[in-house]
Protein backbone atom coordinates (compact mmCIF):
# COMPACT_ATOMS: atom_id res chain seq x y z
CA UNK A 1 -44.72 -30.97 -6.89
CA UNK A 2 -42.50 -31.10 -3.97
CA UNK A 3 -40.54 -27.78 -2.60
CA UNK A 4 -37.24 -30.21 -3.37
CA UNK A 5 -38.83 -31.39 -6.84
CA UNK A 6 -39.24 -27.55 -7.78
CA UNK A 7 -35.83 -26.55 -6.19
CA UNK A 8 -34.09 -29.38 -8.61
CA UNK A 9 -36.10 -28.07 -11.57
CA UNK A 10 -34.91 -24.72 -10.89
CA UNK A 11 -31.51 -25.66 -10.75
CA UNK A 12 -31.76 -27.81 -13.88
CA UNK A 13 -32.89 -24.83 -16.16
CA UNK A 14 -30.55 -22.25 -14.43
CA UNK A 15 -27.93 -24.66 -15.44
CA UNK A 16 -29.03 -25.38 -18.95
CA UNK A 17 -29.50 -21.88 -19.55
CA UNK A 18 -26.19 -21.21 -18.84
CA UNK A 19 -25.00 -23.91 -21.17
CA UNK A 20 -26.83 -22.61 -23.89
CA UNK A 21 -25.68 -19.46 -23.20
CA UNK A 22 -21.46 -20.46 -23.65
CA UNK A 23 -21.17 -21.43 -27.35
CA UNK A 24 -22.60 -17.75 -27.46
CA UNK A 25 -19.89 -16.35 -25.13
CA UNK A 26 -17.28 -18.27 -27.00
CA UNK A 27 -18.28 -16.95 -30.40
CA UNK A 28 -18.05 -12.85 -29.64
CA UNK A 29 -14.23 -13.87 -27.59
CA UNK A 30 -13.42 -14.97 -31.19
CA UNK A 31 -14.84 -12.12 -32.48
CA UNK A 32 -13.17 -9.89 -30.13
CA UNK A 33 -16.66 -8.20 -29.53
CA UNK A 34 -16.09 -6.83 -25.73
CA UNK A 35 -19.49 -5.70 -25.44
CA UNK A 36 -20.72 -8.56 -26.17
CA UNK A 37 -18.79 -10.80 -23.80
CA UNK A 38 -19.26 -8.21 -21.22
CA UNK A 39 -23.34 -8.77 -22.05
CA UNK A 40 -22.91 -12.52 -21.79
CA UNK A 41 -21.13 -12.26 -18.27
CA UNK A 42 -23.41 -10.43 -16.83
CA UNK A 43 -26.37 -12.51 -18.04
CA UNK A 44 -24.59 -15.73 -17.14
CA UNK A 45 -23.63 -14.14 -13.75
CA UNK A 46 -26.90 -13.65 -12.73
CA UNK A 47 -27.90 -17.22 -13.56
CA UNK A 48 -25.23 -18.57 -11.84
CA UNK A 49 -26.55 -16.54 -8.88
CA UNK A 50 -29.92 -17.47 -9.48
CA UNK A 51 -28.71 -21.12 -8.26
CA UNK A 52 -26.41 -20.06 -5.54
CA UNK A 53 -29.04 -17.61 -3.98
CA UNK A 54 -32.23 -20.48 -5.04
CA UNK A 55 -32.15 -22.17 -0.77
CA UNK A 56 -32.58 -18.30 0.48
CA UNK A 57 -34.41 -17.65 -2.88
CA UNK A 58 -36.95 -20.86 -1.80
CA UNK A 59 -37.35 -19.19 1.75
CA UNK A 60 -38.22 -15.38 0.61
CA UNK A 61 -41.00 -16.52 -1.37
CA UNK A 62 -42.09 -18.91 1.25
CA UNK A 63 -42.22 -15.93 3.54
CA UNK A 64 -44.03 -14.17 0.89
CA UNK A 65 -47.09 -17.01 0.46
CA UNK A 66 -47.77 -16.83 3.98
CA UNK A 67 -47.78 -13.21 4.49
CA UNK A 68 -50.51 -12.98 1.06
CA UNK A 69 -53.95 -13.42 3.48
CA UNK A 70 -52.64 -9.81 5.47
CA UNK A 71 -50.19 -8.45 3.42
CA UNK A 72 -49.24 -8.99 -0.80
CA UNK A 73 -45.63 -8.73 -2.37
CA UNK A 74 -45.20 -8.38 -5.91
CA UNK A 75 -42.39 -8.04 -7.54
CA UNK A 76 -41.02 -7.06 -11.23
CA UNK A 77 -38.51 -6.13 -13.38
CA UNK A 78 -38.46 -2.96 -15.05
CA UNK A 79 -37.33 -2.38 -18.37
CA UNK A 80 -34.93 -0.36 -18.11
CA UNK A 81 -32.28 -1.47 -21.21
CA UNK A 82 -34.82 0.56 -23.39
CA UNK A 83 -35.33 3.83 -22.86
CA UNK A 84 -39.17 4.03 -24.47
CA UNK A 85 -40.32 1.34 -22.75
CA UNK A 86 -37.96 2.15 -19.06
CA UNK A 87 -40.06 5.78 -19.57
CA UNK A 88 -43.29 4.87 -20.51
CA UNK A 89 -44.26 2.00 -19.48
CA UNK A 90 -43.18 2.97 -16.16
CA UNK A 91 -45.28 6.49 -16.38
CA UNK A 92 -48.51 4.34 -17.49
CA UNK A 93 -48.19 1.37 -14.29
CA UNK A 94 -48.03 4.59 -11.85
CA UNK A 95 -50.98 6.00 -13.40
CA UNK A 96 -52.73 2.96 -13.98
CA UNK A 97 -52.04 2.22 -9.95
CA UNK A 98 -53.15 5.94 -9.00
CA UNK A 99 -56.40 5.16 -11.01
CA UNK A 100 -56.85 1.78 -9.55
CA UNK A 101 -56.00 -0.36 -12.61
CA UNK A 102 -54.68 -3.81 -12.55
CA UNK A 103 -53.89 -2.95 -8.37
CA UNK A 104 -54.93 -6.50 -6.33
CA UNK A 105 -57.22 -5.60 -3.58
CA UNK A 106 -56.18 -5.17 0.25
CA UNK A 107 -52.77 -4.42 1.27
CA UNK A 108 -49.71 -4.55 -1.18
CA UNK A 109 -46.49 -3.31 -1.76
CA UNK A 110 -44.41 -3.52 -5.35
CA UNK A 111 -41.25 -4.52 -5.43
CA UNK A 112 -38.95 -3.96 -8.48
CA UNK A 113 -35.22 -4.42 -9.80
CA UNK A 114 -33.77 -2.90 -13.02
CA UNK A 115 -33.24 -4.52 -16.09
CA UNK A 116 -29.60 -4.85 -17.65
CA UNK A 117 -27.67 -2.35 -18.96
CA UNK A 118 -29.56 0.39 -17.93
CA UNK A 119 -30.31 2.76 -21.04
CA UNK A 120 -30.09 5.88 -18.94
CA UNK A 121 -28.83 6.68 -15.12
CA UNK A 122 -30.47 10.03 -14.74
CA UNK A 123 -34.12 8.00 -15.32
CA UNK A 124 -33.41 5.35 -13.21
CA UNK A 125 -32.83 7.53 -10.07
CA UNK A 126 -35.69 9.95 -10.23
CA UNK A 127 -37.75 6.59 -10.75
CA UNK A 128 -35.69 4.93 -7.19
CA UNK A 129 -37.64 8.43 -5.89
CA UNK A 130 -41.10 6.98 -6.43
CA UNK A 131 -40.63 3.00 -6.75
CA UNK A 132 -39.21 0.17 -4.37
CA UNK A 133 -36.58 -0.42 -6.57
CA UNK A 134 -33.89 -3.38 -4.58
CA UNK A 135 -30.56 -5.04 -5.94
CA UNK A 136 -31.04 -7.06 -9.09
CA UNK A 137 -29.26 -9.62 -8.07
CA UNK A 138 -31.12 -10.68 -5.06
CA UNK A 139 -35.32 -9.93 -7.01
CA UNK A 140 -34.01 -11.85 -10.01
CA UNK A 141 -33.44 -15.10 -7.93
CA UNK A 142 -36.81 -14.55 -5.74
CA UNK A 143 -38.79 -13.65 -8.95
CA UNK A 144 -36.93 -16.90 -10.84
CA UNK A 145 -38.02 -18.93 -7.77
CA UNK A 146 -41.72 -17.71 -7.55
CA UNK A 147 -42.13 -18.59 -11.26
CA UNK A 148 -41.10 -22.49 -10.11
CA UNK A 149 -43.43 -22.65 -6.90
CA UNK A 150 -46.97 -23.12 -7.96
CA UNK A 151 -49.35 -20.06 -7.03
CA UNK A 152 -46.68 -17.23 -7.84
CA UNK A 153 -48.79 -15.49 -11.00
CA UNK A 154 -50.26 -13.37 -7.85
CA UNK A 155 -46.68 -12.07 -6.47
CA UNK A 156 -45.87 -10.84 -9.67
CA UNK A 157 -46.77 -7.17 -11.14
CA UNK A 158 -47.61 -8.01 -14.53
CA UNK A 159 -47.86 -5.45 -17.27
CA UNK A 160 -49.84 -2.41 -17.98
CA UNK A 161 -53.18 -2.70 -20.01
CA UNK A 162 -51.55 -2.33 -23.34
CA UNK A 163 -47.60 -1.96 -22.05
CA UNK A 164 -46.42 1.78 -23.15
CA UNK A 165 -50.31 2.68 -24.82
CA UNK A 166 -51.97 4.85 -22.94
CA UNK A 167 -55.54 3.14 -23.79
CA UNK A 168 -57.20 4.63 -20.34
CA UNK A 169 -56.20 7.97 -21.61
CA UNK A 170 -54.69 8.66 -18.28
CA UNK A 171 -51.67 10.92 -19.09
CA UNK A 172 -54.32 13.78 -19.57
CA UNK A 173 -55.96 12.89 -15.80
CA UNK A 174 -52.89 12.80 -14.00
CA UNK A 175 -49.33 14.48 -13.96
CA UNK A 176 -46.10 13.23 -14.44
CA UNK A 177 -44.81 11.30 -11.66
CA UNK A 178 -40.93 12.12 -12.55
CA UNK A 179 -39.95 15.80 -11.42
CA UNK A 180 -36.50 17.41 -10.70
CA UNK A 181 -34.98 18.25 -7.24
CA UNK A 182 -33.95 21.89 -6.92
CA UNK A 183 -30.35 21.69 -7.99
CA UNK A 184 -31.37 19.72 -10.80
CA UNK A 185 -33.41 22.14 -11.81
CA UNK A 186 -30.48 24.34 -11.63
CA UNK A 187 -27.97 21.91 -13.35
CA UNK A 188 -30.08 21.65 -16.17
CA UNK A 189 -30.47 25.50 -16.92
CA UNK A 190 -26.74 25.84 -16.44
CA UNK A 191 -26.64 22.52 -19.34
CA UNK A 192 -28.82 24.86 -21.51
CA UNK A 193 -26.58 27.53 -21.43
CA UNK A 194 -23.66 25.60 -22.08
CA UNK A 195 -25.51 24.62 -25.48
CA UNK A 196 -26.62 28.19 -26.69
CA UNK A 197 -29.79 28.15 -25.31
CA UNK A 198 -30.46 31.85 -24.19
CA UNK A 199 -32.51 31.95 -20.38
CA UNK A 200 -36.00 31.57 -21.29
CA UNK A 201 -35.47 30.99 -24.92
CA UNK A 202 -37.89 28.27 -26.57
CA UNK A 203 -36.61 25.09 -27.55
CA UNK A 204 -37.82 22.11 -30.05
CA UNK A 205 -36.18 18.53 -29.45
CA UNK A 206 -35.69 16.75 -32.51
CA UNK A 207 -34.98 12.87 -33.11
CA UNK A 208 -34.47 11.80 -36.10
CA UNK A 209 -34.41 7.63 -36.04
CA UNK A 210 -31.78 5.57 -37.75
CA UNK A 211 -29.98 2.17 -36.95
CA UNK A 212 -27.25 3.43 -35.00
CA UNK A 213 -28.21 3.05 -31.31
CA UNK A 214 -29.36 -0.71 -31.28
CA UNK A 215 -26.19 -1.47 -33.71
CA UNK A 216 -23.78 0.05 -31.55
CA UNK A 217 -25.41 -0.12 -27.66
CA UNK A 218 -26.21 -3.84 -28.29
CA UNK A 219 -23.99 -5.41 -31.33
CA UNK A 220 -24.36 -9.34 -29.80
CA UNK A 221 -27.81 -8.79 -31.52
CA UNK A 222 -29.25 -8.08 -35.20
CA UNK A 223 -31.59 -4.95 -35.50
CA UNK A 224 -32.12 -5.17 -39.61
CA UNK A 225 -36.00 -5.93 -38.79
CA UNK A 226 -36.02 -2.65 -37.54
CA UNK A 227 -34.71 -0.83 -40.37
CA UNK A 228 -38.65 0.21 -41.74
CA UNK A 229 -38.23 3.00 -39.65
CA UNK A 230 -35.43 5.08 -40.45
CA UNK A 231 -35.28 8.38 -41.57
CA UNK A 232 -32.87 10.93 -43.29
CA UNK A 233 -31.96 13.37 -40.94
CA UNK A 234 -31.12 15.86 -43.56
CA UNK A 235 -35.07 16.03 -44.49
CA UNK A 236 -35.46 17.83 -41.49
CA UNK A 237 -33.32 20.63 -41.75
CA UNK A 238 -35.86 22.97 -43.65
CA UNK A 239 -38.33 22.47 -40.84
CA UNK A 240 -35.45 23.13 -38.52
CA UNK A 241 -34.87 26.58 -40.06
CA UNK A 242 -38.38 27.05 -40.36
CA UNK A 243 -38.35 26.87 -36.47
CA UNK A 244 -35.20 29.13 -35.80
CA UNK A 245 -37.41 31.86 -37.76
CA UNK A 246 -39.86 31.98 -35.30
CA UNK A 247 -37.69 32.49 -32.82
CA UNK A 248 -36.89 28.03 -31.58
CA UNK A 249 -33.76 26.85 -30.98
CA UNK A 250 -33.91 23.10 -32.30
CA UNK A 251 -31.74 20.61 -30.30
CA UNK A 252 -31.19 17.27 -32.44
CA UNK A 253 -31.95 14.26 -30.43
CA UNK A 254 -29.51 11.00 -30.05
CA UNK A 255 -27.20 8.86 -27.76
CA UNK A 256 -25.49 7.86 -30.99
CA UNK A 257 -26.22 8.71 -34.81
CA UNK A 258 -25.16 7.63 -37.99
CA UNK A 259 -24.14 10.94 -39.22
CA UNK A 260 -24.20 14.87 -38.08
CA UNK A 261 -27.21 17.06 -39.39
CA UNK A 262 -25.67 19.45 -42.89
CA UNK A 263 -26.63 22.39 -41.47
CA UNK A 264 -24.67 25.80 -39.82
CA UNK A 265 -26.76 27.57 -37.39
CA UNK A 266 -26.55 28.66 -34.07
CA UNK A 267 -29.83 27.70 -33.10
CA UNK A 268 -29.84 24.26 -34.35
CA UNK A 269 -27.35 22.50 -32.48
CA UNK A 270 -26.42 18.99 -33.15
CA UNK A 271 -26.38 17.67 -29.77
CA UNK A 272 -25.98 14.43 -30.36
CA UNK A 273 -23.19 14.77 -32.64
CA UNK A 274 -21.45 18.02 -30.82
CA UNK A 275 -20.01 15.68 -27.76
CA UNK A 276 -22.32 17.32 -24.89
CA UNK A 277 -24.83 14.97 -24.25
CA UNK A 278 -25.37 13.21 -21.23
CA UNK A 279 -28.00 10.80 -19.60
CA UNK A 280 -28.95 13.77 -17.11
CA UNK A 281 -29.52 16.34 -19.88
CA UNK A 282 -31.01 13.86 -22.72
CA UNK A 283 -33.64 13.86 -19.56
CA UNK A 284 -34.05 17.53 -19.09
CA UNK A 285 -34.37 18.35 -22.54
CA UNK A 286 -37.16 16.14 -23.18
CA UNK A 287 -38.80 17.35 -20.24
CA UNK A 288 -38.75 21.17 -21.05
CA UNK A 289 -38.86 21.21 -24.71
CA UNK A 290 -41.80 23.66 -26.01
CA UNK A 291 -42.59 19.89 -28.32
CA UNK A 292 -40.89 17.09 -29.57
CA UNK A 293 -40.25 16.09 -33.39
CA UNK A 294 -39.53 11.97 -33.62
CA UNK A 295 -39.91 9.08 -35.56
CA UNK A 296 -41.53 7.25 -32.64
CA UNK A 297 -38.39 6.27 -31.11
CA UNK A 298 -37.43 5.52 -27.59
CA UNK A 299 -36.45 8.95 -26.75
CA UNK A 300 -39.42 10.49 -27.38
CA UNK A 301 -41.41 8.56 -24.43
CA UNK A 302 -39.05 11.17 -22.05
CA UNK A 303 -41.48 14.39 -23.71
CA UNK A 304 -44.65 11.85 -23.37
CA UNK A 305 -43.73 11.33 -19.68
CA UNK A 306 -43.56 14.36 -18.90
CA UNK A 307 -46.66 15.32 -20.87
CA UNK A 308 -44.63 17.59 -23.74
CA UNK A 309 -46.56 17.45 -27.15
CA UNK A 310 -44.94 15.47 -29.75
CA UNK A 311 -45.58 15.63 -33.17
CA UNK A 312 -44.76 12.07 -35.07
CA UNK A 313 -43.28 12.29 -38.55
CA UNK A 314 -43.50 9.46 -40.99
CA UNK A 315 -44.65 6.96 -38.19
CA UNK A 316 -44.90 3.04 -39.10
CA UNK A 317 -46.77 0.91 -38.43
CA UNK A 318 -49.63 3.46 -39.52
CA UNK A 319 -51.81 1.42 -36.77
CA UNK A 320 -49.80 2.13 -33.90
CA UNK A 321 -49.33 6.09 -34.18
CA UNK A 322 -50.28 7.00 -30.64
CA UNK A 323 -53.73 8.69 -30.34
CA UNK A 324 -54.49 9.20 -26.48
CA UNK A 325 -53.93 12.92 -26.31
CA UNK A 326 -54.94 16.68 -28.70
CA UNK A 327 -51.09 17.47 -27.88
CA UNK A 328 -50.44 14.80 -30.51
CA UNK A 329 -49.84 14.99 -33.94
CA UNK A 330 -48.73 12.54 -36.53
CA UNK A 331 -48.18 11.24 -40.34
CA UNK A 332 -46.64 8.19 -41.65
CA UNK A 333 -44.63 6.73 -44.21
CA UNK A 334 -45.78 6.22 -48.06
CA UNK A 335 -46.63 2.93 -48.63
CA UNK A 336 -45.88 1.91 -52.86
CA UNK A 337 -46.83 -1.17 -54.31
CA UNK A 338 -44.02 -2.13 -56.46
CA UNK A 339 -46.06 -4.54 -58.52
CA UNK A 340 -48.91 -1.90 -58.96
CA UNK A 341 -46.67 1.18 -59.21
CA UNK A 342 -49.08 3.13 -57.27
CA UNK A 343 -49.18 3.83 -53.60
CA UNK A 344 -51.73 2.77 -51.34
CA UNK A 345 -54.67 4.37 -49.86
CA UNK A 346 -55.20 4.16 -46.24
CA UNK A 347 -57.81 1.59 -46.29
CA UNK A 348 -55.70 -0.38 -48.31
CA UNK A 349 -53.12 -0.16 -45.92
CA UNK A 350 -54.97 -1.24 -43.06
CA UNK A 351 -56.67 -4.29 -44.76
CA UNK A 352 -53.58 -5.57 -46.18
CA UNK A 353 -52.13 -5.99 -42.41
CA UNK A 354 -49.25 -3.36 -43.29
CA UNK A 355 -50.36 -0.94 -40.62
CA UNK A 356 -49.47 -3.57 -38.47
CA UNK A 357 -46.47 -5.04 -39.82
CA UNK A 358 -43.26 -4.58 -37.53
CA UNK A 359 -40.68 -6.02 -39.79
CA UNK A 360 -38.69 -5.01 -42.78
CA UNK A 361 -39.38 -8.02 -44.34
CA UNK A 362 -42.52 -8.37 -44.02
CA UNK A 363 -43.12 -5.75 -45.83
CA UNK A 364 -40.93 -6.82 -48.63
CA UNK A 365 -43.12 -9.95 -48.56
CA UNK A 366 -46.28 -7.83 -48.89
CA UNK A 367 -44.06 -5.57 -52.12
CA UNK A 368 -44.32 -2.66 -50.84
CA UNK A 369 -41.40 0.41 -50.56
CA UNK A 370 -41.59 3.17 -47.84
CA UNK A 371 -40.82 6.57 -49.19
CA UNK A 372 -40.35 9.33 -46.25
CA UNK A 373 -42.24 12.46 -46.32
CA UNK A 374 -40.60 15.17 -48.56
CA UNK A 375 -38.59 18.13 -46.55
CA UNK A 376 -41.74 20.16 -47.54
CA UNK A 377 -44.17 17.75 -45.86
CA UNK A 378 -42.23 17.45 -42.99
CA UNK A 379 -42.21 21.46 -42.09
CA UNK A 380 -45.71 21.57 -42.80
CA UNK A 381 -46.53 19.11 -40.19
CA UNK A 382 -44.03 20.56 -37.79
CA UNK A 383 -45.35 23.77 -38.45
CA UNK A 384 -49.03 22.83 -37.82
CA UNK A 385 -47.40 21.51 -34.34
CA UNK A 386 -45.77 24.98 -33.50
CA UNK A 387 -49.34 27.09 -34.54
CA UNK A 388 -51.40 24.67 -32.49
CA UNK A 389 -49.19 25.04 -29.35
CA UNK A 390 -49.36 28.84 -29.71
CA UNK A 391 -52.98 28.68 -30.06
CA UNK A 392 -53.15 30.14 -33.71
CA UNK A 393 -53.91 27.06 -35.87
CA UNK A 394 -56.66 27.44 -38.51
CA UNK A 395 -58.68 24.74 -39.16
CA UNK A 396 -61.46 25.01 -42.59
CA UNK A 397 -64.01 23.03 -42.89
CA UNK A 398 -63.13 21.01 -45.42
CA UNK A 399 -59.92 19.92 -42.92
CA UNK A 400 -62.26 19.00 -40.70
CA UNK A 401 -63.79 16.48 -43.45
CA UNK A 402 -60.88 15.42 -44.23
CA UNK A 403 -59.80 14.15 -40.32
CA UNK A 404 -63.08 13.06 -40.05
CA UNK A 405 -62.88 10.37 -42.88
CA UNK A 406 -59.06 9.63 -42.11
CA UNK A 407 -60.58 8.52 -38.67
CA UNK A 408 -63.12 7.25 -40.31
CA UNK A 409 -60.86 4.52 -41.77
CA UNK A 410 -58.96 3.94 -38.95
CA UNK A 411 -59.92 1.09 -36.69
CA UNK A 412 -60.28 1.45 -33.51
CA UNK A 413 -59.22 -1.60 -31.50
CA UNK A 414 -57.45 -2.87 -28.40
CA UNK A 415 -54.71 -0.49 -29.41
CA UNK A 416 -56.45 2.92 -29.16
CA UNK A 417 -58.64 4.43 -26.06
CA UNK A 418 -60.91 7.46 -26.98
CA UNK A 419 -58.61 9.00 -29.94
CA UNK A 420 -57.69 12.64 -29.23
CA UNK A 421 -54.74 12.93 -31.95
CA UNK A 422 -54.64 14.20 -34.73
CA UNK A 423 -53.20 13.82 -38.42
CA UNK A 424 -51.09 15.73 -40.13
CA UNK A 425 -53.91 18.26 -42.25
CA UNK A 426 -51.36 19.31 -45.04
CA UNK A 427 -50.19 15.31 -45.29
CA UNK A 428 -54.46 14.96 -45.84
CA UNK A 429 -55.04 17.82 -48.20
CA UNK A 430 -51.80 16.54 -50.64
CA UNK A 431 -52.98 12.98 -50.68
CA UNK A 432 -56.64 13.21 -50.69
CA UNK A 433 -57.32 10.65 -52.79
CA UNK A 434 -56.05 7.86 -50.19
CA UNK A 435 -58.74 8.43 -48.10
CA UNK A 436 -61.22 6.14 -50.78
């Protein structure tokens, strides 16, 4: 194919891209959905200068083929509209790189650009402190022009071994790469105050998932296949109090939320209801916090970044609870069978494909309900968290049976390194009988 063949070509699906892309824009101006139009735009725009910029586009990555034999160029986008995947994937390619995984041989240098709307400002500069990060609008037409030249799989960084799964188990061999300059450091203490938060005072970050974010921060879309994974915030106010008695503050998690915690304490503060939060300190918190308390959500990658335990409460899918590190603990969902009015045992869970289902309907298709742990369950686990972070967890043996045949049962595949978690022990001892 000719450089003029593959400069037409890109032109041709620039343009039809954008033509696919008005009937969309014209729908949310009828609907009077500004966030969506605004979306649209900025999409559109940069496919409209995708074309304009495609001659200097065409000469860049010409530039770039013939520098490959001394000197490689790669370039990516990171993904930085979601904050789990903007923290942790980006965390895992720096350690992968400092450990020399999926790093070409010989000279290189990465390149990257940030994906649109950007889920969180503070995170996106202290990564432009570590990463070649350029203008969007110029990488976007190089990296649209490399994928229409033949030969340009090498210029481009690719993904991580398993994206934001730490399957090397690297996050224990090397430390974060985000830190805090010195006035940050101050800023944030001065944040802490502002929220109750005594000077040296303990604190728990809790996120509680629900439908709220994705519904509001990106409405041209529909998030109902997500909806599996909600939880009732109000189920975690026992554990919350439980917390505040050992002397935590507990700081409620969220950019956005569906409703404000029921509760009337001065050490659980609603942050994300109370009006205070802010990109900078939704970054701080999760990087101080004594542990984190999530649904595995996106915030929660901010604490596994920064190498904070995190204990996961009613995960799902059961098969992708996150198993790289001891500073992890999890449980997950009840899974019923409506037709069978019975709930299922792990085994069953796994062999049915539900532990790796990622769609509410699918698992209406497969008849089965999701029942979230009891307020009970959920400050037993959280409590097992706090004792083995203070060093005075008990284990029997008969717990130590009972992890060994919950492991047992789960499969170890392309998902999982060497498994270091652990499962909830009270969760185990109550239901027993699903480890058949």
């Amino acid at each position: 194919m000719s450089k003029v063949t593959t400069l037409r070509t890109l032109i041709r699906n620039q343009v039809l891209r954008f033509t696919r892309a008005w009937p969309i824009f014209v729908g949310h101006v009828k609907r009077g959905d500004l966030k969506g139009i605004h979306y649209i735009f900025r999409k559109t725009s940069q496919l409209f200068l995708n074309v304009v910029l495609a001659p200097l586009a065409l000469v860049l990555v010409l530039v770039m083929r013939a520098a490959r034999p001394w000197f490689l160029v790669r370039i990516g986008m990171l993904t930085s509209n979601r904050m789990g995947h903007f923290a942790a994937n980006t965390e895992l390619y720096l350690c992968e790189r400092d450990a020399g995984i999926n790093v070409p041989e010989g000279r290189y240098v990465d390149l990257w650009c940030h994906n649109w709307p950007i889920c969180n400002q503070q995170l996106a500069r202290m990564w432009g402190r570590v990463l070649h990060i350029g203008p969007r609008w110029l990488l976007s037409a190089i990296m649209a022009m490399n994928d229409f030249v033949s030969g340009g799989d090498v210029h481009r960084i690719g993904n991580n071994t398993s994206d934001d799964r730490d399957v090397h188990n690297l996050l224990e061999r090397f430390p974060s790469h985000l830190s805090f300059l010195p006035e940050e450091e101050g800023r944030g203490e001065t944040g802490l105050r502002a929220l109750g938060v005594p000077e040296g005072a303990p604190f728990v970050c809790l996120l509680v998932r629900d439908s709220s974010y994705l519904n509001r921060s990106a409405p041209w879309r529909v998030w109902r296949y997500h909806n599996y994974r909600d939880c009732d915030v109000q189920n975690y106010v026992a554990a919350s109090r439980a917390l505040v008695e050992r002397g935590y503050y507990v700081i409620r998690m969220g950019v956005v939320v569906n409703e404000a915690m029921d509760v009337d304490h001065p050490m659980i503060i609603d942050y994300a209801a109370n009006g205070m939060r802010s990109d900078f300190m939704d970054i701080y918190l999760g990087a101080k916090c004594a542990f984190c308390i999530s649904n595995a959500s996106g915030f929660d990658a901010v604490p596994y970044a920064f190498r904070r335990p995190i204990v996961y409460v009613d995960q799902v899918p059961l098969g992708y609870i996150l198993t790289f590190s001891s500073n992890l603990l999890a449980t997950t969902k009840k899974h019923w069978l409506r037709d069978e009015g019975r709930f299922m045992t792990f085994r069953e869970i796994f062999e049915t494909g539900a532990a790796y289902t990622c769609f509410t309907g699918q698992f209406e298709n497969l008849g089965i309900e999701l029942f979230e742990s009891t307020p009970e369950e959920i400050t037993a686990v959280v409590l097992e968290m706090e004792e083995r972070q203070r060093g005075s967890w008990q284990t029997s043996k008969n717990d130590e049976e009972l992890q060994r045949r919950f492991w047992e049962v789960f499969p170890k595949n392309e998902l999982h390194g060497e498994i270091r978690s652990f499962f909830g022990t009270d969760y185990l001892r109550r239901h027993k009988d699903w480890l058949q």
